[in-house]
Protein backbone atom coordinates (compact mmCIF):
# COMPACT_ATOMS: atom_id res chain seq x y z
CA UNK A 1 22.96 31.54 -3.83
CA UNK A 2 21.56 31.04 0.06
CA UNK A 3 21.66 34.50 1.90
CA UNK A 4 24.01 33.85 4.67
CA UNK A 5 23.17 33.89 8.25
CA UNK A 6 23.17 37.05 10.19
CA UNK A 7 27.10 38.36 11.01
CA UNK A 8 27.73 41.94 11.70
CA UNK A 9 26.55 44.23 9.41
CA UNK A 10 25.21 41.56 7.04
CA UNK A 11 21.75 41.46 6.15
CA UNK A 12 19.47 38.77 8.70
CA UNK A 13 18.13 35.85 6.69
CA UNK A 14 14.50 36.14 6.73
CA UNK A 15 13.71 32.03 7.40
CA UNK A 16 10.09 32.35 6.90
CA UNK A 17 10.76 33.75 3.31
CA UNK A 18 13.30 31.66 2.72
CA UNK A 19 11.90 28.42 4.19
CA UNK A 20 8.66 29.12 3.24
CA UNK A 21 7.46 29.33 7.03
CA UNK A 22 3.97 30.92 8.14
CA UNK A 23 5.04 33.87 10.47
CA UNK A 24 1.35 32.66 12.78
CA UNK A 25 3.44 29.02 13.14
CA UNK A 26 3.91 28.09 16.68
CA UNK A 27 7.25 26.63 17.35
CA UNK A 28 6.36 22.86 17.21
CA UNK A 29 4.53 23.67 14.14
CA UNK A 30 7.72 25.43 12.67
CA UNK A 31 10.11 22.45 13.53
CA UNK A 32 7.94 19.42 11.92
CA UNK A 33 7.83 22.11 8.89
CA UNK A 34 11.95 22.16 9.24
CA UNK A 35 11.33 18.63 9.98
CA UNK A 36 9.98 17.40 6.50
CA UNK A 37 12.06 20.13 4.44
CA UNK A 38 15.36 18.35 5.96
CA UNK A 39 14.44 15.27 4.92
CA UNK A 40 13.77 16.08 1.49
CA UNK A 41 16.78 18.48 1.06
CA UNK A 42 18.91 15.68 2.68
CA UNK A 43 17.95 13.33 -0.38
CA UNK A 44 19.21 16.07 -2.81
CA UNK A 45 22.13 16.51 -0.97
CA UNK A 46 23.24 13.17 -2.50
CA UNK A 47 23.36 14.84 -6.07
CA UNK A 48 27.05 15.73 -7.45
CA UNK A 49 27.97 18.97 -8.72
CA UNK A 50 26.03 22.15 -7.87
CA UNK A 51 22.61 20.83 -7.41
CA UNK A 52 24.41 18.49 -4.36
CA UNK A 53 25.93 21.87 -3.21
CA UNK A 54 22.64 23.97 -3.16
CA UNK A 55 20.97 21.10 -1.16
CA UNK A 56 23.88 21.03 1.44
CA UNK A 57 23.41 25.20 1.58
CA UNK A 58 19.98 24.72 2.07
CA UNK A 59 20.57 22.34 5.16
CA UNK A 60 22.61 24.72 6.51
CA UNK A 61 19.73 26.95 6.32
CA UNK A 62 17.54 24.60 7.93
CA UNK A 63 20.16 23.63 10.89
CA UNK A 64 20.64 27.58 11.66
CA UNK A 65 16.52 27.94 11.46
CA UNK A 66 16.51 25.29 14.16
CA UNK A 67 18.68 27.08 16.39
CA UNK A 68 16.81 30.62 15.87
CA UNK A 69 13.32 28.69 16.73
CA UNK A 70 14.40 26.33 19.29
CA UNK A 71 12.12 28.06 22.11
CA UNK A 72 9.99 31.50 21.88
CA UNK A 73 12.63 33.32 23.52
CA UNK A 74 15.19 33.23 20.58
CA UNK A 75 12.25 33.33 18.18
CA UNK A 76 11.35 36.76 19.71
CA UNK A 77 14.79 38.05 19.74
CA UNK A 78 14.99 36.73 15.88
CA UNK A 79 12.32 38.46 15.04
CA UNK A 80 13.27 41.76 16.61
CA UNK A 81 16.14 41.25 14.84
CA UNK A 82 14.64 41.00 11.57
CA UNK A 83 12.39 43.83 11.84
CA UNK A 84 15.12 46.38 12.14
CA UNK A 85 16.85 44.67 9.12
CA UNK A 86 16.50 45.69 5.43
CA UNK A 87 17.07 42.66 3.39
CA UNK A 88 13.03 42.38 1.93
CA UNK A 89 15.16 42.97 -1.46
CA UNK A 90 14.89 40.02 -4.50
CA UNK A 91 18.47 40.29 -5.13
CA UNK A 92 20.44 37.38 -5.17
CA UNK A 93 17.57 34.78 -4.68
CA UNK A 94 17.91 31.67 -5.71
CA UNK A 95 14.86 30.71 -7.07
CA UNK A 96 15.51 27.53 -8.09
CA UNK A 97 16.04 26.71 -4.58
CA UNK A 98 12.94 28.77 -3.41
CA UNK A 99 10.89 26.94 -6.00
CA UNK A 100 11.87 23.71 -4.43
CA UNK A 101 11.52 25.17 -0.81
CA UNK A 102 7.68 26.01 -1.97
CA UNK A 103 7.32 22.79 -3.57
CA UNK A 104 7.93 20.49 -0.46
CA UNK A 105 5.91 22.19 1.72
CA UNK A 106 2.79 21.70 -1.44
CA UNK A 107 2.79 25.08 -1.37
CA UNK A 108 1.86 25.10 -5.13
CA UNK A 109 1.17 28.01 -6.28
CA UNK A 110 3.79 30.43 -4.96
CA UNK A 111 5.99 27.29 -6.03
CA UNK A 112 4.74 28.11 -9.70
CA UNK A 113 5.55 31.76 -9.09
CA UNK A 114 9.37 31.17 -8.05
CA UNK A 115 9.86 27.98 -10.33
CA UNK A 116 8.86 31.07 -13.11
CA UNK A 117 10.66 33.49 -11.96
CA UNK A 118 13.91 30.93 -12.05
CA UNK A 119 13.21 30.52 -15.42
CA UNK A 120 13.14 33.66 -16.43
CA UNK A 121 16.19 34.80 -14.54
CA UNK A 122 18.21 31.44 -16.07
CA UNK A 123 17.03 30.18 -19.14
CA UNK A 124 19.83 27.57 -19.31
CA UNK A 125 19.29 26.14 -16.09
CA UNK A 126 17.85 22.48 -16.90
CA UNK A 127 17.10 22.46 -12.85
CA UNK A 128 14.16 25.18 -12.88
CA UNK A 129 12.81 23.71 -15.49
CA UNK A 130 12.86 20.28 -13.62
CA UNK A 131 11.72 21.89 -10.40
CA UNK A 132 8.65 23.43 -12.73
CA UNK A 133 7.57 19.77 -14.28
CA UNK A 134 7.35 18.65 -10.47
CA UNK A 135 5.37 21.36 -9.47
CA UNK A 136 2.74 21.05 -12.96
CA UNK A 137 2.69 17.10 -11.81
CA UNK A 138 1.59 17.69 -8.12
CA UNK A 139 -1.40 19.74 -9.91
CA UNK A 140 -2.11 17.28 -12.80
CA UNK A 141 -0.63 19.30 -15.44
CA UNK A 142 0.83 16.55 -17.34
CA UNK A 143 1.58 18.06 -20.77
CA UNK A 144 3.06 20.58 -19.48
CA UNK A 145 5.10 18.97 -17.42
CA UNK A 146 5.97 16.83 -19.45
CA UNK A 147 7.03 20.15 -21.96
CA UNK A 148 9.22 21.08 -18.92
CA UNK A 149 10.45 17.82 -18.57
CA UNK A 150 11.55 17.93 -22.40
CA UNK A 151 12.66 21.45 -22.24
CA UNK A 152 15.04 20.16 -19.22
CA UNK A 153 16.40 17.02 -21.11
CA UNK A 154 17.44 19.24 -23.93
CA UNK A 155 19.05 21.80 -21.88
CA UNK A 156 20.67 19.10 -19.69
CA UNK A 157 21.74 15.83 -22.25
CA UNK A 158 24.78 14.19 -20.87
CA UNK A 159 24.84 17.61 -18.19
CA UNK A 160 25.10 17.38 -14.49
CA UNK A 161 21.99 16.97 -13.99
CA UNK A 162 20.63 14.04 -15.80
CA UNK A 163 19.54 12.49 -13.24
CA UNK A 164 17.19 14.55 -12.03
CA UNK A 165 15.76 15.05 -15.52
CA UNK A 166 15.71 11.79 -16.47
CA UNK A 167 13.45 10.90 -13.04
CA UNK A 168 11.11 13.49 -13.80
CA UNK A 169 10.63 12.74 -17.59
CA UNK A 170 10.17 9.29 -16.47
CA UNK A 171 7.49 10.51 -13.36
CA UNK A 172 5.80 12.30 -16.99
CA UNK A 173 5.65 9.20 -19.04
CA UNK A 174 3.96 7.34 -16.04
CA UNK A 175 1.31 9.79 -15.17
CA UNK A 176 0.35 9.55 -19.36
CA UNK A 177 0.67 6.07 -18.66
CA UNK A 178 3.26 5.80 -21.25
CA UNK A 179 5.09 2.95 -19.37
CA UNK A 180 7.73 1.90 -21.80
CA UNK A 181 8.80 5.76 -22.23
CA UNK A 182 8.79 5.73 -18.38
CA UNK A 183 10.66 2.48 -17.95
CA UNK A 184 13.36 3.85 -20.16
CA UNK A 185 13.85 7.17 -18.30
CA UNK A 186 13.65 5.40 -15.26
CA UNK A 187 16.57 3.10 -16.07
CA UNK A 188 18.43 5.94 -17.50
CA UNK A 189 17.76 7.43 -14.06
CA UNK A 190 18.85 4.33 -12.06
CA UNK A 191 22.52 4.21 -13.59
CA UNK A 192 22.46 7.67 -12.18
CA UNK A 193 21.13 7.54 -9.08
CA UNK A 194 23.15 8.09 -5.45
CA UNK A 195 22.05 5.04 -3.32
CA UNK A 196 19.83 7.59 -1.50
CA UNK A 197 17.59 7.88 -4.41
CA UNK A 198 17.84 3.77 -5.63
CA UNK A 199 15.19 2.77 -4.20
CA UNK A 200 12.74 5.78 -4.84
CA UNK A 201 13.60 4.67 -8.79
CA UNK A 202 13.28 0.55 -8.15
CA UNK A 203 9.45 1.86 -6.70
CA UNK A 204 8.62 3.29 -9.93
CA UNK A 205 10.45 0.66 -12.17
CA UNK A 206 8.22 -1.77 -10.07
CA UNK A 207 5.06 0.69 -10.66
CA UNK A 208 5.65 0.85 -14.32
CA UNK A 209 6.13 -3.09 -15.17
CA UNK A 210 3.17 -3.95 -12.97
CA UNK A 211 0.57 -1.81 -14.79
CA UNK A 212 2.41 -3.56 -18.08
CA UNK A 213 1.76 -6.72 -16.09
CA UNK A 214 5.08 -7.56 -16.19
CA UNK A 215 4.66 -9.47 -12.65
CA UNK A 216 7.80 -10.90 -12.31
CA UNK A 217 9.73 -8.11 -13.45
CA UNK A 218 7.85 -5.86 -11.13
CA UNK A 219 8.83 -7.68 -7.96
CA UNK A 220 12.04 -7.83 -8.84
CA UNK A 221 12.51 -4.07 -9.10
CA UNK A 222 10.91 -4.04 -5.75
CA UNK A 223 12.80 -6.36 -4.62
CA UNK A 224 15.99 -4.48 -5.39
CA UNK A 225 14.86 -1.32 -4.26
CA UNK A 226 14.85 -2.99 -0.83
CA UNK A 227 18.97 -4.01 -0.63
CA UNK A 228 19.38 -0.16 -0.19
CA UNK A 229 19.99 1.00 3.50
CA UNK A 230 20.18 4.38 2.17
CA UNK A 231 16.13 3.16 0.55
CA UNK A 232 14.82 2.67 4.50
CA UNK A 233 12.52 5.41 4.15
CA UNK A 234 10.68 3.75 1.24
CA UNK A 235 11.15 0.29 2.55
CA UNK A 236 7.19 0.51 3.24
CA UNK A 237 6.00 1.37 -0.01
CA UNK A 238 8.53 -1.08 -1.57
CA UNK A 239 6.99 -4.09 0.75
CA UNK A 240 3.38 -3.07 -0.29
CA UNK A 241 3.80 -2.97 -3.82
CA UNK A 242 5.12 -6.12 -4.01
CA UNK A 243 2.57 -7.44 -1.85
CA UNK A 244 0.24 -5.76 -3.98
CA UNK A 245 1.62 -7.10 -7.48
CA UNK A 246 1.27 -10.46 -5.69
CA UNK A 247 -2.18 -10.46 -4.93
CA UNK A 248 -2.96 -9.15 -8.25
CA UNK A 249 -1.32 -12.06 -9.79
CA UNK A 250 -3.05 -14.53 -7.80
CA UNK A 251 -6.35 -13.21 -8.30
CA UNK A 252 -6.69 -12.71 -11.91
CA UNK A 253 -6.29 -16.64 -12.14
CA UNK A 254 -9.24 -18.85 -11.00
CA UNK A 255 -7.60 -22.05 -10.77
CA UNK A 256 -5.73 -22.88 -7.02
CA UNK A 257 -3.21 -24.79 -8.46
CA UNK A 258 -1.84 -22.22 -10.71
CA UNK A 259 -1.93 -19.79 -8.28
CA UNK A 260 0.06 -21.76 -5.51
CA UNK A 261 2.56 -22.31 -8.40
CA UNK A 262 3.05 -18.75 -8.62
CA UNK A 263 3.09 -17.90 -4.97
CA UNK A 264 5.98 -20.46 -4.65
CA UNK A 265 7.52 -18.76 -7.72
CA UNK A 266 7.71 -15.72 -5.93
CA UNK A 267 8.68 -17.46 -2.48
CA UNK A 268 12.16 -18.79 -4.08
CA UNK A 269 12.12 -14.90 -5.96
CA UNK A 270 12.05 -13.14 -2.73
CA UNK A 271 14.38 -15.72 -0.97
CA UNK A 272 17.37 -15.61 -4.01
CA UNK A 273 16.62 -11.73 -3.90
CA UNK A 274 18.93 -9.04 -2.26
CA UNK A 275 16.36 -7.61 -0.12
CA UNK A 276 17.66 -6.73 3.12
CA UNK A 277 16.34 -9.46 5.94
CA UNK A 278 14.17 -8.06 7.58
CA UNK A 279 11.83 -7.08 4.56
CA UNK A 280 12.07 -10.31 3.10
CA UNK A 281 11.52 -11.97 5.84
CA UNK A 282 8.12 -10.26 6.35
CA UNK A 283 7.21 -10.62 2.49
CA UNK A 284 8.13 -14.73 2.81
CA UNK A 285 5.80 -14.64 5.59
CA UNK A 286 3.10 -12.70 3.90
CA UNK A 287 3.48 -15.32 0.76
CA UNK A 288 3.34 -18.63 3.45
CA UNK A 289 0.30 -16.75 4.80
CA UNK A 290 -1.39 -16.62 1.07
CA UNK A 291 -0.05 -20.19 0.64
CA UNK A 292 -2.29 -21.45 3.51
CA UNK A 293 -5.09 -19.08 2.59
CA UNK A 294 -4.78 -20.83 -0.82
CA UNK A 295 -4.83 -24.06 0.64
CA UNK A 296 -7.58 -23.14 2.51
CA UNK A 297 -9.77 -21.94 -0.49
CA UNK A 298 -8.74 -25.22 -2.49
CA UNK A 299 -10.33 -27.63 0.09
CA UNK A 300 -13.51 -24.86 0.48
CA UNK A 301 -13.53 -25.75 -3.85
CA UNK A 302 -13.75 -29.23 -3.08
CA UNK A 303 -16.21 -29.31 -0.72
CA UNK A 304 -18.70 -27.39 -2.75
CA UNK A 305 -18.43 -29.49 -5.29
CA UNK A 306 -18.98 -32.39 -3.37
CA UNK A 307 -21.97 -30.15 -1.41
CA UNK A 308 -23.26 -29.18 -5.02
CA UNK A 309 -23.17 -33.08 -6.38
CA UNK A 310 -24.45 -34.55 -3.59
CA UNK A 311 -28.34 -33.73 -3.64
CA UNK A 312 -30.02 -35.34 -0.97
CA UNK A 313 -32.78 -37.37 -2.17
CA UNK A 314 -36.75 -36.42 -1.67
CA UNK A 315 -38.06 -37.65 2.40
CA UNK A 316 -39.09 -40.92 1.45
CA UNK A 317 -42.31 -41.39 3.13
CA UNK A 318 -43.81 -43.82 0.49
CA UNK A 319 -40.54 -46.31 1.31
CA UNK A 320 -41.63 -45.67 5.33
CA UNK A 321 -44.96 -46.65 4.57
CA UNK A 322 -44.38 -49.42 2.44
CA UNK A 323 -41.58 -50.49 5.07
CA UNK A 324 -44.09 -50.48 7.62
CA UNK A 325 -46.55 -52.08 5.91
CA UNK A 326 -44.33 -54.94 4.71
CA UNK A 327 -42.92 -55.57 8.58
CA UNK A 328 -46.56 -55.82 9.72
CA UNK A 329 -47.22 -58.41 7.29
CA UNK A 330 -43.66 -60.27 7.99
CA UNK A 331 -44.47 -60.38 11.70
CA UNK A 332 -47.46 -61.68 10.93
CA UNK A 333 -46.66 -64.25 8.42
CA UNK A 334 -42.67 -64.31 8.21
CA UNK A 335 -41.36 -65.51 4.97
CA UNK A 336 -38.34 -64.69 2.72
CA UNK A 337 -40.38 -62.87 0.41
CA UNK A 338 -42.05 -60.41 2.91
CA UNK A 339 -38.95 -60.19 4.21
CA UNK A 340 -37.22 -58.75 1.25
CA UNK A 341 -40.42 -56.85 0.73
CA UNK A 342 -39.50 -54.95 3.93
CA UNK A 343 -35.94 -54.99 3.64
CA UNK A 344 -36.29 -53.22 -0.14
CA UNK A 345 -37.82 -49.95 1.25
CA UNK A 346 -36.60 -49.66 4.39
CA UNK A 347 -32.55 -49.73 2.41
CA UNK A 348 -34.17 -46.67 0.87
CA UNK A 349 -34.76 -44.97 3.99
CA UNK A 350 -31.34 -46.14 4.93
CA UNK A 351 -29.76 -44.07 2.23
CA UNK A 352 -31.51 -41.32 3.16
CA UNK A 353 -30.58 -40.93 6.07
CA UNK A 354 -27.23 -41.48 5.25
CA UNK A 355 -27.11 -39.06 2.56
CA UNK A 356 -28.77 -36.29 5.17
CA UNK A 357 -26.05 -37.05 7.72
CA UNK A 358 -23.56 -37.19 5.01
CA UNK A 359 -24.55 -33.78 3.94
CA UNK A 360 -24.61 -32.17 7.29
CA UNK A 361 -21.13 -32.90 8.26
CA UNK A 362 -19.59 -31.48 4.93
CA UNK A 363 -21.67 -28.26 5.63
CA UNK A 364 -20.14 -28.28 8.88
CA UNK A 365 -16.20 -28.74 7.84
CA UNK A 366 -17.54 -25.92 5.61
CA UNK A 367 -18.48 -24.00 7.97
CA UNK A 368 -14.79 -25.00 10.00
CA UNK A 369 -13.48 -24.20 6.82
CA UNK A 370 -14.55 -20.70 6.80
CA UNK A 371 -13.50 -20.08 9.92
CA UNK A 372 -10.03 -21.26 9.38
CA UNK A 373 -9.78 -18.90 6.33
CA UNK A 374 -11.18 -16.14 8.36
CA UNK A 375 -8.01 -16.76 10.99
CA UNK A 376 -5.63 -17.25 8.20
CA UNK A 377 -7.01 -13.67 6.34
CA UNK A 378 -6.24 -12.26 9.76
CA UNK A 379 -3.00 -13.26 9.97
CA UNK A 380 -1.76 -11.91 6.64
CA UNK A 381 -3.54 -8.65 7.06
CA UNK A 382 -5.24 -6.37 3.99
CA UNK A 383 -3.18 -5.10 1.02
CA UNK A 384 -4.99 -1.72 -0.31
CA UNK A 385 -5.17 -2.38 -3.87
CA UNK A 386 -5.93 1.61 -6.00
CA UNK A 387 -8.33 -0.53 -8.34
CA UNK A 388 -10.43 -1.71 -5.58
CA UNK A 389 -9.97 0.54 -2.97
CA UNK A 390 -13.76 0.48 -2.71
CA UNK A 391 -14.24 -2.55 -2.02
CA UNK A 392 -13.26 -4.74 1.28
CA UNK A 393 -10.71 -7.25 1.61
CA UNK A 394 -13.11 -9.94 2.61
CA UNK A 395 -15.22 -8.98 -0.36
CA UNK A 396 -12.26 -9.38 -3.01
CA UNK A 397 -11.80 -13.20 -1.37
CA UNK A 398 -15.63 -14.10 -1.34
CA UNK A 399 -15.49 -12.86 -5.23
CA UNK A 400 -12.55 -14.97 -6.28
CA UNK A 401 -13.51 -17.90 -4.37
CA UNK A 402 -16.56 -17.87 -5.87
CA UNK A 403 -15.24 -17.66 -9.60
CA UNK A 404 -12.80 -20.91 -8.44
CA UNK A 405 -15.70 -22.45 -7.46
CA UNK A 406 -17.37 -22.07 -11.13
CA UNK A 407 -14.42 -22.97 -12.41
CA UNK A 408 -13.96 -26.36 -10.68
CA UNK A 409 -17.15 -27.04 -11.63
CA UNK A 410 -16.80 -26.25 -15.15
CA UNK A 411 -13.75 -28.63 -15.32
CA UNK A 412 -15.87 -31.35 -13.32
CA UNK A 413 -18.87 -31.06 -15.48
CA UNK A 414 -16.34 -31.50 -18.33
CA UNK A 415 -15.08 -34.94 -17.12
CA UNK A 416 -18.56 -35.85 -16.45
């Protein structure tokens, strides 16, 4: 239960205890700490039953703590207030709700102290032991959260609370990288879930089936995840993993064709999805951006291979001399034969040239090339991708184009 707020003889709510606020905060620091712990308490708040009804307590909290610390002068008189008081006592805590309090704020370790201590003083309560699997998660404890986890889903099966431990068993599975496990809690999760927390579970659906490489599948949970109004808050993860599960697509293929297939694939996706407007409009722009780039890198293809099979011959300066010598002899003595003679050689040198100038300009719509891919890159803007993050976003385009490039050439050589 949530010590109530001061009223006559009552006890004063110590908010730094209970809100897990450093007493050497200033007040701006205080509110974006009230701030963040409103947000996440207002997702919870969604929940049915009691763990709904602790959340909404718990705002109250927060809305009363933003009163007492709107300016120093009620902070001092709070404080004054609380030093005369007597209510440093454990009794009545909710721990549960202190765990949580501890665990938004990353404070980890007293978070491990209360999420025990609710554990101890409730044994039954499938909720500290949920609050506990977060907590061993955040320090990449995953058996033993994932022991929590179980311990919760056995305490909890068909309870009021099933959501919550169906999330965090599936948050478990995925950090083992047991994605099918995860997949199946998730879902579980998702026929549970308060539209506040729909898209949240879409993000990890989509999560799970791309490292399965489910492609498809994985933009369509993202997809989904973005019809939620209640979701806006994770509308920019939601975009960037499916931005993200595009690119991956696109570049584990080598051949242009295939992968402007797909990108239209997932153009007519997007467009049939229910994403909310806005979102897909911005993710059929970022596809008609890839489709150019594509474009783009299919005509660079060509030209290389028209660069790399078109040698230019050896300077032909025994054709020039014979040439010459031939036209000396023609002016001299014209006849059909010294004609042709002349004309033999100096064809030669013709071709040459030719051939140079020939080469030169597709180096230069290379080079134009380039540049246009350089604009178009630009326009579409960088994707981080976790299993490159070392490595630019020029860099990952230079490397694919230049395994298209052997592969072109591999078919070419083949219908040679």
């Amino acid at each position: 239960m949530i010590p109530q707020p001061p009223n006559g003889d009552m006890p004063v709510v110590d908010y730094y205890r209970e809100l897990h606020l450093d007493r050497g905060y200033s007040i701006q620091e205080i509110n974006t700490k009230l701030k963040e712990q409103k947000q996440q308490w207002t997702q919870r708040a969604s929940l049915a039953g009691s763990r709904g009804n602790q959340a909404r307590e718990l705002l109250a909290l927060i809305d009363q703590a933003f009163e007492v610390f709107k300016d120093e002068n009620s902070r001092e008189r709070y404080e004054r207030t609380l030093r005369a008081s007597s209510s440093d006592n454990d009794e009545g805590v909710d721990w549960v709700a202190r765990a949580w309090t501890y665990y938004f704020a990353k404070d980890y370790g007293p978070a491990t102290v209360a999420a025990r201590k609710a554990r101890e003083s409730n044994p039954t309560d499938p909720t500290a032991f949920v609050v506990s699997a977060w907590i061993e998660l955040a320090e990449d404890q995953y058996d033993r959260a994932e022991e929590y986890a179980s311990e919760a889903f056995v305490l909890d099966e068909l309870g009021e609370d099933t959501f919550d431990v169906h999330k965090v068993r599936g948050a478990t599975f995925f950090f083992q990288e047991k994605y099918d496990r995860a997949i199946e809690a998730f879902t579980r999760a998702l026929s549970r879930a308060t539209p506040v927390y729909k898209a949240e579970i879409n993000w990890f659906l989509a999560n799970c089936n791309y490292e399965k490489k489910s492609y498809t599948t994985a933009v369509a949970y993202a997809l989904s995840g973005l019809g939620f109004e209640e979701g806006a808050s994770f509308q920019d993860k939601l975009i960037d993993t499916t931005k993200t599960i595009i690119l991956k697509e696109i570049s584990d293929t080598e051949d242009n064709e295939v992968d402007l297939k797909n990108l239209e694939h997932y153009r007519e996706q997007v467009k049939n999805s229910v994403a909310r407007e806005a979102p897909k409009q911005t993710l059929i722009s970022f596809i008609e951006g890839w489709i150019e780039i594509t474009n783009i890198l299919r005509e660079l293809v060509e030209l290389e291979l028209k660069i790399e099979f078109s040698p230019v011959p050896a300077f032909p300066i025994k054709s020039i001399g014979a040439a010459i010598i031939f036209f000396v002899i023609f002016i001299s003595s014209p006849n059909l034969i010294m004609f042709l003679l002349f004309v033999a050689p100096s064809a030669w040198v013709g071709v040459y040239i030719y051939m140079v100038f020939f080469l030169k300009g597709l180096i230069r719509e290379r080079a134009d090339k380039e540049q246009a891919l350089e604009r178009a890159i630009k326009s579409v803007g960088a994707v981080y991708d976790g299993e490159s993050g070392n490595i630019t976003f020029k860099n990952r385009l230079e490397v694919s184009l230049a395994a298209k490039i052997l592969f072109a050439k591999a078919q070419a050589l083949e219908l040679n």
